[in-house]
PDB file of N, CA and C in Angstrom:
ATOM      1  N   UNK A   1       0.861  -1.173   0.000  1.00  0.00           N
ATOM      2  CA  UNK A   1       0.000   0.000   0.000  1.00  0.00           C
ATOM      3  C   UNK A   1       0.900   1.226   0.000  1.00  0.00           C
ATOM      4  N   UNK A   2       0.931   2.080  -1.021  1.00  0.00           N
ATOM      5  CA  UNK A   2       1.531   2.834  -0.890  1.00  0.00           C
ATOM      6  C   UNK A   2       1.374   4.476  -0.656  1.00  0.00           C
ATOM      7  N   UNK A   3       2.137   5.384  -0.054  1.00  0.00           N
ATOM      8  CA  UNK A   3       2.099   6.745   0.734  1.00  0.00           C
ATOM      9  C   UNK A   3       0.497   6.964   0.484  1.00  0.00           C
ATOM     10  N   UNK A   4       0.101   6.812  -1.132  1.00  0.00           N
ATOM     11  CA  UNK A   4      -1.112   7.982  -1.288  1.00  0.00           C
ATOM     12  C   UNK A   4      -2.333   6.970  -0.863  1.00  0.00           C
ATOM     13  N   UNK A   5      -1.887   5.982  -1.047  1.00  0.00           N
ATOM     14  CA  UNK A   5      -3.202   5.064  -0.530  1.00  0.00           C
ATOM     15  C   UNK A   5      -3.724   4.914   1.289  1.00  0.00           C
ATOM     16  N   UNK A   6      -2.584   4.922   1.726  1.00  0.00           N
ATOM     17  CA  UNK A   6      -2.077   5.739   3.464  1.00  0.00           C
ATOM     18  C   UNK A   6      -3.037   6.728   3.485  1.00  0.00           C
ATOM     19  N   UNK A   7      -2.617   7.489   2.788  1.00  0.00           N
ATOM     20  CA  UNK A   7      -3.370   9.410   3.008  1.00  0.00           C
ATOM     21  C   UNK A   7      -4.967   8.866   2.741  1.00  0.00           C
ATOM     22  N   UNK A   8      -4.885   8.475   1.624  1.00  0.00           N
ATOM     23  CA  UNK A   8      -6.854   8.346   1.327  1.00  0.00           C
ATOM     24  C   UNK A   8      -7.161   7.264   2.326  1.00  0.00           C
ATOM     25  N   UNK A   9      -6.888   6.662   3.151  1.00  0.00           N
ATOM     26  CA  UNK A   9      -7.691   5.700   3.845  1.00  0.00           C
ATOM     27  C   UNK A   9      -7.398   6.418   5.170  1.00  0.00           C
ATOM     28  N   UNK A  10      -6.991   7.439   5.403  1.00  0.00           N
ATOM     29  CA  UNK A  10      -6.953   8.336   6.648  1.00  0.00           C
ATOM     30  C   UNK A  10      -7.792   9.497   6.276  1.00  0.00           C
ATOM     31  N   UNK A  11      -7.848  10.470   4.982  1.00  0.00           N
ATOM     32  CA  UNK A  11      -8.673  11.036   4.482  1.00  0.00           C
ATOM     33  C   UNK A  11     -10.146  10.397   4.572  1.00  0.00           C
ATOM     34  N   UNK A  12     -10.577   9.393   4.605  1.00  0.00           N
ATOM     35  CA  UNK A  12     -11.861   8.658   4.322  1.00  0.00           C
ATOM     36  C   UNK A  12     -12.285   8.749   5.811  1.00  0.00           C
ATOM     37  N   UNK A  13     -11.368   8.088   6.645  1.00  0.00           N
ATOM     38  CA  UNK A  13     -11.264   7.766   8.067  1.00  0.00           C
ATOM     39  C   UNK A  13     -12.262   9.377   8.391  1.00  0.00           C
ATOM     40  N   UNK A  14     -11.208  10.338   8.347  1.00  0.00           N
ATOM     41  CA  UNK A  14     -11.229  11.591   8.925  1.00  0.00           C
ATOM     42  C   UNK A  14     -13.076  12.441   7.841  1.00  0.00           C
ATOM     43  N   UNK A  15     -12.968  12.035   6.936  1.00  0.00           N
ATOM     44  CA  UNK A  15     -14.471  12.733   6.572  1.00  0.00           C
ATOM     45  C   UNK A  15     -15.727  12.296   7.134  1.00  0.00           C
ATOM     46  N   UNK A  16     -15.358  10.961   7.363  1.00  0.00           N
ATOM     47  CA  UNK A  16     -16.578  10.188   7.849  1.00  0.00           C
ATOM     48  C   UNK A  16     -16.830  10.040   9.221  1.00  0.00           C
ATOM     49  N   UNK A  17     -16.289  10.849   9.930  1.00  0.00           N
ATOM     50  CA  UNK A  17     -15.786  11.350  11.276  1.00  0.00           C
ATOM     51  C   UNK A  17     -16.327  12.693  11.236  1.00  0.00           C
ATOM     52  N   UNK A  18     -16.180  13.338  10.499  1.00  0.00           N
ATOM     53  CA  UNK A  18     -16.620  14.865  10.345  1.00  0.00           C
ATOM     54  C   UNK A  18     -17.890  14.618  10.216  1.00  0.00           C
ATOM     55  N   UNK A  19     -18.586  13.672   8.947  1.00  0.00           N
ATOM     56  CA  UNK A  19     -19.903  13.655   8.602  1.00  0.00           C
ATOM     57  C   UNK A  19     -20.654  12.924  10.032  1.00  0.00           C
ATOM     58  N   UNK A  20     -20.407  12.296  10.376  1.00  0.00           N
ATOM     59  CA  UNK A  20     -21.134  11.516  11.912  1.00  0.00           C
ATOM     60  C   UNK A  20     -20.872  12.641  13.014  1.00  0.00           C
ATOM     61  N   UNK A  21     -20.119  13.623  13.196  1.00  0.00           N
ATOM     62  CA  UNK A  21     -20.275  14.496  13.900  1.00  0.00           C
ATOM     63  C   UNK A  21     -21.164  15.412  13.426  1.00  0.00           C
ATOM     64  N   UNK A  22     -21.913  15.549  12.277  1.00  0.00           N
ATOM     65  CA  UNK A  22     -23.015  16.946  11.414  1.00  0.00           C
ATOM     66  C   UNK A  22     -24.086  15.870  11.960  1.00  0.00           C
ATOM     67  N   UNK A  23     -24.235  14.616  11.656  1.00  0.00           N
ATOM     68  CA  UNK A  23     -25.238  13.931  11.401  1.00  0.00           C
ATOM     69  C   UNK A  23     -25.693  13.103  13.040  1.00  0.00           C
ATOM     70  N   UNK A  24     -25.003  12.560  13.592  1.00  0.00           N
ATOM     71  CA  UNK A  24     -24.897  12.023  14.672  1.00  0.00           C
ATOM     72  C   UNK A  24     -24.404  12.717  16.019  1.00  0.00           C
ATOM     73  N   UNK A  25     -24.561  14.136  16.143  1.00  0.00           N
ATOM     74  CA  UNK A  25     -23.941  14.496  16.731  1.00  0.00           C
ATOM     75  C   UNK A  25     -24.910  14.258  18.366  1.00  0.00           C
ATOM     76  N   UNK A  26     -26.271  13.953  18.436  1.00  0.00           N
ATOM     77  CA  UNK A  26     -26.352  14.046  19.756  1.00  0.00           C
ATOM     78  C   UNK A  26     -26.689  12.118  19.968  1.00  0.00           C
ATOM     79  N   UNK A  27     -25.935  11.276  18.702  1.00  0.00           N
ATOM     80  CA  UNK A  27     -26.024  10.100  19.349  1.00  0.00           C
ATOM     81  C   UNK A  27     -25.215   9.372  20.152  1.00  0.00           C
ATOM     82  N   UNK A  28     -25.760   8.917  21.538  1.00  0.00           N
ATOM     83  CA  UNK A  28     -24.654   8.697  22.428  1.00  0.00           C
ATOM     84  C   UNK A  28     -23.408   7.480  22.107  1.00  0.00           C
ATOM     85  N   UNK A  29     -24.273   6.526  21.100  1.00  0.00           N
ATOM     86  CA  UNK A  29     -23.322   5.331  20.556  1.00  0.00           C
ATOM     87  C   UNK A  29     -22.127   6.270  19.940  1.00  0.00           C
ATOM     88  N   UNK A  30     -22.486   7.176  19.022  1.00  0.00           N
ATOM     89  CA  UNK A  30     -21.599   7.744  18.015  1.00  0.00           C
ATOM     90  C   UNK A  30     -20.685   8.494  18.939  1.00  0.00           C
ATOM     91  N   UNK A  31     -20.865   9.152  19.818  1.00  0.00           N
ATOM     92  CA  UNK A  31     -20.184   9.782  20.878  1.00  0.00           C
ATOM     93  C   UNK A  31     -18.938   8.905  21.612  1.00  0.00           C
ATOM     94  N   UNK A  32     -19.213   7.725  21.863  1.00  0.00           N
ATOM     95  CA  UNK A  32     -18.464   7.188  22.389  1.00  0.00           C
ATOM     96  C   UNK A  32     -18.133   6.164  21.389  1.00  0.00           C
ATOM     97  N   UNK A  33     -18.014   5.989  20.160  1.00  0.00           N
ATOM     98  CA  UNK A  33     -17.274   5.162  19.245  1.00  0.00           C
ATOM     99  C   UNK A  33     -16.326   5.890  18.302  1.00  0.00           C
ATOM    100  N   UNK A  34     -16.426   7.715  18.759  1.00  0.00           N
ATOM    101  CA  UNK A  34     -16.182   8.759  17.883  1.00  0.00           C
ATOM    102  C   UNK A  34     -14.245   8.525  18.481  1.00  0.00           C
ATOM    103  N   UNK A  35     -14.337   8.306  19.498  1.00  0.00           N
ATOM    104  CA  UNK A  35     -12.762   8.429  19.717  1.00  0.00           C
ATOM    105  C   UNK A  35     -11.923   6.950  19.914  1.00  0.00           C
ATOM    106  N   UNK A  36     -12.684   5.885  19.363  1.00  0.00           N
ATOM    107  CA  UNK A  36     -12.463   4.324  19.059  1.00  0.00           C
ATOM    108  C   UNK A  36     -11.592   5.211  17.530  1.00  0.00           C
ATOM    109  N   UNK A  37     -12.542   5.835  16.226  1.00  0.00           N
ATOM    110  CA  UNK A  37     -11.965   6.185  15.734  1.00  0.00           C
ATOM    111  C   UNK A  37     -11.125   6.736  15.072  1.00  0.00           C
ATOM    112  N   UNK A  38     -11.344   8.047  16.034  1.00  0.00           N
ATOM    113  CA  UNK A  38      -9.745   9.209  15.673  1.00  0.00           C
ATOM    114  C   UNK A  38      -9.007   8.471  16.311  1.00  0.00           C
ATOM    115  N   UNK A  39      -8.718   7.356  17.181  1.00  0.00           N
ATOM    116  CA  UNK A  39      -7.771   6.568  18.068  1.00  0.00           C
ATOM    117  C   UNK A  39      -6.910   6.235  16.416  1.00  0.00           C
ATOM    118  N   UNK A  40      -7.901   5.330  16.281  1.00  0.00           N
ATOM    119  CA  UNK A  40      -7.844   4.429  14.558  1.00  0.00           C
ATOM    120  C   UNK A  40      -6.821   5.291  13.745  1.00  0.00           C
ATOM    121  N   UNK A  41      -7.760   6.378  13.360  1.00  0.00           N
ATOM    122  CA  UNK A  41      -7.383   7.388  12.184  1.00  0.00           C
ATOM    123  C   UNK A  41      -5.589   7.820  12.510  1.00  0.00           C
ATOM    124  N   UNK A  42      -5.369   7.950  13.757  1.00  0.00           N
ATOM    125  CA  UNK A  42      -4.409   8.474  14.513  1.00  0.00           C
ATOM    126  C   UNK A  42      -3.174   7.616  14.220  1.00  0.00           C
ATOM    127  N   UNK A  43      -3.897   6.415  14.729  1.00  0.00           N
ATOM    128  CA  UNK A  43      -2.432   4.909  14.694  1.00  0.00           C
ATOM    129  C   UNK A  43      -2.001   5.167  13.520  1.00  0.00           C
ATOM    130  N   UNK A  44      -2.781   4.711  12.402  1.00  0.00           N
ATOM    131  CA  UNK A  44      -2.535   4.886  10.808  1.00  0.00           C
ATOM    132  C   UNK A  44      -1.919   5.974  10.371  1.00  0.00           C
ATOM    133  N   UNK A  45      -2.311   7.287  10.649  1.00  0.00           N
ATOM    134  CA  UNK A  45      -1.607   8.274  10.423  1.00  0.00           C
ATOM    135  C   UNK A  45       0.011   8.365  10.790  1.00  0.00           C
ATOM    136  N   UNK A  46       0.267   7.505  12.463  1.00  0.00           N
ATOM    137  CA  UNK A  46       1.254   7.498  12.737  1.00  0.00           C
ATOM    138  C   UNK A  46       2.443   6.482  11.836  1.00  0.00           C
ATOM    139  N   UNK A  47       1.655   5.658  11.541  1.00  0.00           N
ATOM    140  CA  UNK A  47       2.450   4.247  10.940  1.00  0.00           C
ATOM    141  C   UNK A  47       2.561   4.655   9.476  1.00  0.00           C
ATOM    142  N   UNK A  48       1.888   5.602   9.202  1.00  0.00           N
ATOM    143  CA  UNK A  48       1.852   6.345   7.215  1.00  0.00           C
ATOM    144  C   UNK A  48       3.333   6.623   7.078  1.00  0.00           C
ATOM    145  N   UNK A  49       4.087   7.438   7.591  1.00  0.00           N
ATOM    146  CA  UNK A  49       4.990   8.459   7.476  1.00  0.00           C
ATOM    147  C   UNK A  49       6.422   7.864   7.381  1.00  0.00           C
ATOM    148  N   UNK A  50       6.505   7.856   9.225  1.00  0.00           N
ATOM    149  CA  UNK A  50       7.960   7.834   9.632  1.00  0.00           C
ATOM    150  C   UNK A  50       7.995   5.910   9.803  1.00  0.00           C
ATOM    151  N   UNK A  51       7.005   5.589  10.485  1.00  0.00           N
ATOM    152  CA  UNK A  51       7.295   3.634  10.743  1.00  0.00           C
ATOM    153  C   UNK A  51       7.412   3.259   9.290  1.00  0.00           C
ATOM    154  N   UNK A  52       6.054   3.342   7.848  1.00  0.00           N
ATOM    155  CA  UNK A  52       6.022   2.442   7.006  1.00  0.00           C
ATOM    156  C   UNK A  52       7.386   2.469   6.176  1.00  0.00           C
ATOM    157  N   UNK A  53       7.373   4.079   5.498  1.00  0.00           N
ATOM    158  CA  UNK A  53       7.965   4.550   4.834  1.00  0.00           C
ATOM    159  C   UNK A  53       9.453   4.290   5.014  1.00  0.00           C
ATOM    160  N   UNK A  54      10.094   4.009   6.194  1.00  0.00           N
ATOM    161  CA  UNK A  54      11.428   3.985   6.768  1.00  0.00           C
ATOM    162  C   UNK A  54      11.378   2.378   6.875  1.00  0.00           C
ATOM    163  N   UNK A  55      10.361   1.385   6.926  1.00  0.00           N
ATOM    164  CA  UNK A  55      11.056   0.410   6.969  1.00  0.00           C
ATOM    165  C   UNK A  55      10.917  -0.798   5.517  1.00  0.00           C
ATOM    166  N   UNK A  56      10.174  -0.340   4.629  1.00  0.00           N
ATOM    167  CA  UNK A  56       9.765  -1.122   3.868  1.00  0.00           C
ATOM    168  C   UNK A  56      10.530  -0.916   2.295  1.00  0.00           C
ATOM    169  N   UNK A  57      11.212   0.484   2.462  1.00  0.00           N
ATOM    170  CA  UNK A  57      11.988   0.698   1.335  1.00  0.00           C
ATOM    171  C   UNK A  57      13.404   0.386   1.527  1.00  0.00           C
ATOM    172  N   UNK A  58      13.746   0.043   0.440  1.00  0.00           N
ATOM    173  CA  UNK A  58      15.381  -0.672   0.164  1.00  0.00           C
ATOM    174  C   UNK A  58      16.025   0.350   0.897  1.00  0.00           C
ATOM    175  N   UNK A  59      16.613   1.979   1.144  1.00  0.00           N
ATOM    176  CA  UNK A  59      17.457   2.257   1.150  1.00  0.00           C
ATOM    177  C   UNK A  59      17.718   2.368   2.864  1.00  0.00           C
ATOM    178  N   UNK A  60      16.985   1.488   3.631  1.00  0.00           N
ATOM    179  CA  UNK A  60      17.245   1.880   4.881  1.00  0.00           C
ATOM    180  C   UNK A  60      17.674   0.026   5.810  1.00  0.00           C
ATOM    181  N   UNK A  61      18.712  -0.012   6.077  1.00  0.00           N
ATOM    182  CA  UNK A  61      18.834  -1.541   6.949  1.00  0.00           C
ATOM    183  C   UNK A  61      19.076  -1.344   7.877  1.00  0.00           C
ATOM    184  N   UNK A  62      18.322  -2.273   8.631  1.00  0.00           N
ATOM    185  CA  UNK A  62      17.923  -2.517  10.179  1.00  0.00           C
ATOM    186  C   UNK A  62      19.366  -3.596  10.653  1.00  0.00           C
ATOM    187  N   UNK A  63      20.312  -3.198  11.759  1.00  0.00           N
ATOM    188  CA  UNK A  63      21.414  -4.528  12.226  1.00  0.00           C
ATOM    189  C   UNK A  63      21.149  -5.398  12.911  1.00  0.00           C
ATOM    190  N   UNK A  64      19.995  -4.891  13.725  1.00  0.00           N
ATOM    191  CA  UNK A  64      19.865  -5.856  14.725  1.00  0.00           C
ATOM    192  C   UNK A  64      18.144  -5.545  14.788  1.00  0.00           C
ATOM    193  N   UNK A  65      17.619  -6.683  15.765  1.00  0.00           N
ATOM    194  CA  UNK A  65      16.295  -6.586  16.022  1.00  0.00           C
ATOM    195  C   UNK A  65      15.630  -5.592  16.763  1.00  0.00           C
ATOM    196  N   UNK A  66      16.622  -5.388  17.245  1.00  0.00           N
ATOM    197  CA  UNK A  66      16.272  -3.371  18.714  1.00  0.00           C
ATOM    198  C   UNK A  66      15.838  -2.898  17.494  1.00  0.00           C
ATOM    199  N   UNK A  67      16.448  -2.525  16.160  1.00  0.00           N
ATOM    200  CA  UNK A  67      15.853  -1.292  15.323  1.00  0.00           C
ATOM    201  C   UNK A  67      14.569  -1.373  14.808  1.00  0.00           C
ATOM    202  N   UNK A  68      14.273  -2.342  14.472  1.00  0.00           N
ATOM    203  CA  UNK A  68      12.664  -2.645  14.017  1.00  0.00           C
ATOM    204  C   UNK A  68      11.698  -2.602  15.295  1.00  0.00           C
ATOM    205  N   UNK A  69      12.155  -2.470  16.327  1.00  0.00           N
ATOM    206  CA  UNK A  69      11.205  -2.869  18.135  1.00  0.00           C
ATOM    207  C   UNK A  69       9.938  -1.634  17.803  1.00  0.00           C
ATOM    208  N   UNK A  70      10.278   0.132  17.078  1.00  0.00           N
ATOM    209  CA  UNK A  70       9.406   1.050  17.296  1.00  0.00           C
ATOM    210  C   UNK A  70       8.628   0.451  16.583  1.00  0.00           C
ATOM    211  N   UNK A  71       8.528  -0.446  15.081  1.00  0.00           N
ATOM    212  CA  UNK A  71       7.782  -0.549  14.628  1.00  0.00           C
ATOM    213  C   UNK A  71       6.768  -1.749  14.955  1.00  0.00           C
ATOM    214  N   UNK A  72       7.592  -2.689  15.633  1.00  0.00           N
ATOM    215  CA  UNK A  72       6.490  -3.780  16.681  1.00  0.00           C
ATOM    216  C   UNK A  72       5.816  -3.208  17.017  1.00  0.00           C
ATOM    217  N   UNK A  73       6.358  -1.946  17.933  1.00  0.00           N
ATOM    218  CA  UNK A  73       5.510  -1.790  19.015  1.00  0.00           C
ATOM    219  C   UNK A  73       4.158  -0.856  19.272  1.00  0.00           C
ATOM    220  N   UNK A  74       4.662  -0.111  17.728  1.00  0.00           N
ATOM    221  CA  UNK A  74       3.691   0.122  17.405  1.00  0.00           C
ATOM    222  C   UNK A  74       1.758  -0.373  16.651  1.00  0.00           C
ATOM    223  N   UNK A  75       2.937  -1.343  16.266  1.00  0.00           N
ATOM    224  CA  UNK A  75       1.790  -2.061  15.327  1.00  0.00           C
ATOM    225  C   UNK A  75       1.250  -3.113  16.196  1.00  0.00           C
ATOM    226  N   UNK A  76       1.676  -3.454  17.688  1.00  0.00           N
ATOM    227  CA  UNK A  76       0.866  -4.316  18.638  1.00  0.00           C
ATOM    228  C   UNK A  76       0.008  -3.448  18.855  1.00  0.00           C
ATOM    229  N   UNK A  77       0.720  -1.981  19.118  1.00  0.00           N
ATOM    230  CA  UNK A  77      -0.583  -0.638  19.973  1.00  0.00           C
ATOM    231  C   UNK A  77      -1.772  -0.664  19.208  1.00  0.00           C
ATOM    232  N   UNK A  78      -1.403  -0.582  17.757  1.00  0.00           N
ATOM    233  CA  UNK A  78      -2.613  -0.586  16.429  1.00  0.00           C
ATOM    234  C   UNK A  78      -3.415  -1.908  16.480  1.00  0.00           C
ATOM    235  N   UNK A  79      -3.094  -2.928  17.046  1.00  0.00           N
ATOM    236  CA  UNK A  79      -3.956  -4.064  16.422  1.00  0.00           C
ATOM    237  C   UNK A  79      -4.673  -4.266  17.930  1.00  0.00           C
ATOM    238  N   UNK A  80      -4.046  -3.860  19.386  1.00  0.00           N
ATOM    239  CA  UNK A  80      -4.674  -4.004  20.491  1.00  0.00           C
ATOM    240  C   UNK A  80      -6.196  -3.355  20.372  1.00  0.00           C
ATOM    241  N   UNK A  81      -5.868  -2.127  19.919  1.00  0.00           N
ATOM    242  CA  UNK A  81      -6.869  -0.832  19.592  1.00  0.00           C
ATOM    243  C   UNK A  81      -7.943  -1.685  18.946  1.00  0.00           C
ATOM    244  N   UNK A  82      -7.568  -1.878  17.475  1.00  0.00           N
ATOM    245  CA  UNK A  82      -8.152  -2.241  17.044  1.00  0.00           C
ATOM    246  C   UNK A  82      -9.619  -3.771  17.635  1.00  0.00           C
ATOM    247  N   UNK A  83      -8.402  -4.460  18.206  1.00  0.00           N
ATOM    248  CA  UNK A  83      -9.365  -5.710  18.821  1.00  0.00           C
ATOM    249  C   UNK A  83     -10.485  -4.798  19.944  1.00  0.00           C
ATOM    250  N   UNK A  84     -10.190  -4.213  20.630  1.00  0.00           N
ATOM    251  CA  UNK A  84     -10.955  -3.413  21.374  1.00  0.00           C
ATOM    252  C   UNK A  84     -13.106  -3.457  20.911  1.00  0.00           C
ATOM    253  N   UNK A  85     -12.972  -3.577  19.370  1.00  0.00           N
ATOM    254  CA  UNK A  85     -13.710  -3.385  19.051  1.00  0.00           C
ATOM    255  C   UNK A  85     -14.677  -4.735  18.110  1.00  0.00           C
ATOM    256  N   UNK A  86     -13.709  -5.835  18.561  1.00  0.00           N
ATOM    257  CA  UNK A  86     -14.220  -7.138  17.865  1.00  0.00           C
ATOM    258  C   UNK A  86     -14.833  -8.000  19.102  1.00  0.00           C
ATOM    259  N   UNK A  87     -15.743  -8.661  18.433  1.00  0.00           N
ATOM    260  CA  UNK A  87     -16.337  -9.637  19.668  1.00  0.00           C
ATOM    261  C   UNK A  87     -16.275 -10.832  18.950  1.00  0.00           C
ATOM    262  N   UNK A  88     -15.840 -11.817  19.770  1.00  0.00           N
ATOM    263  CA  UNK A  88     -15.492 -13.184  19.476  1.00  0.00           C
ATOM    264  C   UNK A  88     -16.654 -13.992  18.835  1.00  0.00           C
TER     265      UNK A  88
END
């Protein structure tokens, strides 16, 4: 997936967030699922930039396993989040 496909699936994230706040704004579900998703929108945004971009292209090598750890640890934070919201 690359940079611009990042941006539009955070762009999408972020309109449809705007539109449920015009439209949903005094529903209490939407109220409290509203920051499940800027949580969302947020991780992704974070992992767009500096994590994807720095580890998936040729010109950057990792020596040891410590250097890749921000990007574990991030992407456990993203998928914890995420489960938050699945029921078995």
């Amino acid at each position: 997936m690359g940079i611009t496909r990042w941006k539009n699936l955070c762009d999408r994230i972020d309109r449809k967030i705007k539109r449920n706040d015009q439209t949903l704004a005094n529903d209490p579900i939407w109220q409290k699922d509203r920051v499940f998703f800027e949580n969302h929108m947020l991780f992704l945004s974070a992992a767009r930039a500096p994590l994807r971009n720095s580890t998936v292209h040729v010109d950057v090598t990792y020596p040891d396993e410590g250097s890749v750890r921000p990007l574990w640890l991030a992407t456990e934070a993203f998928m914890r989040h995420v489960a938050t919201k699945l029921k078995e």
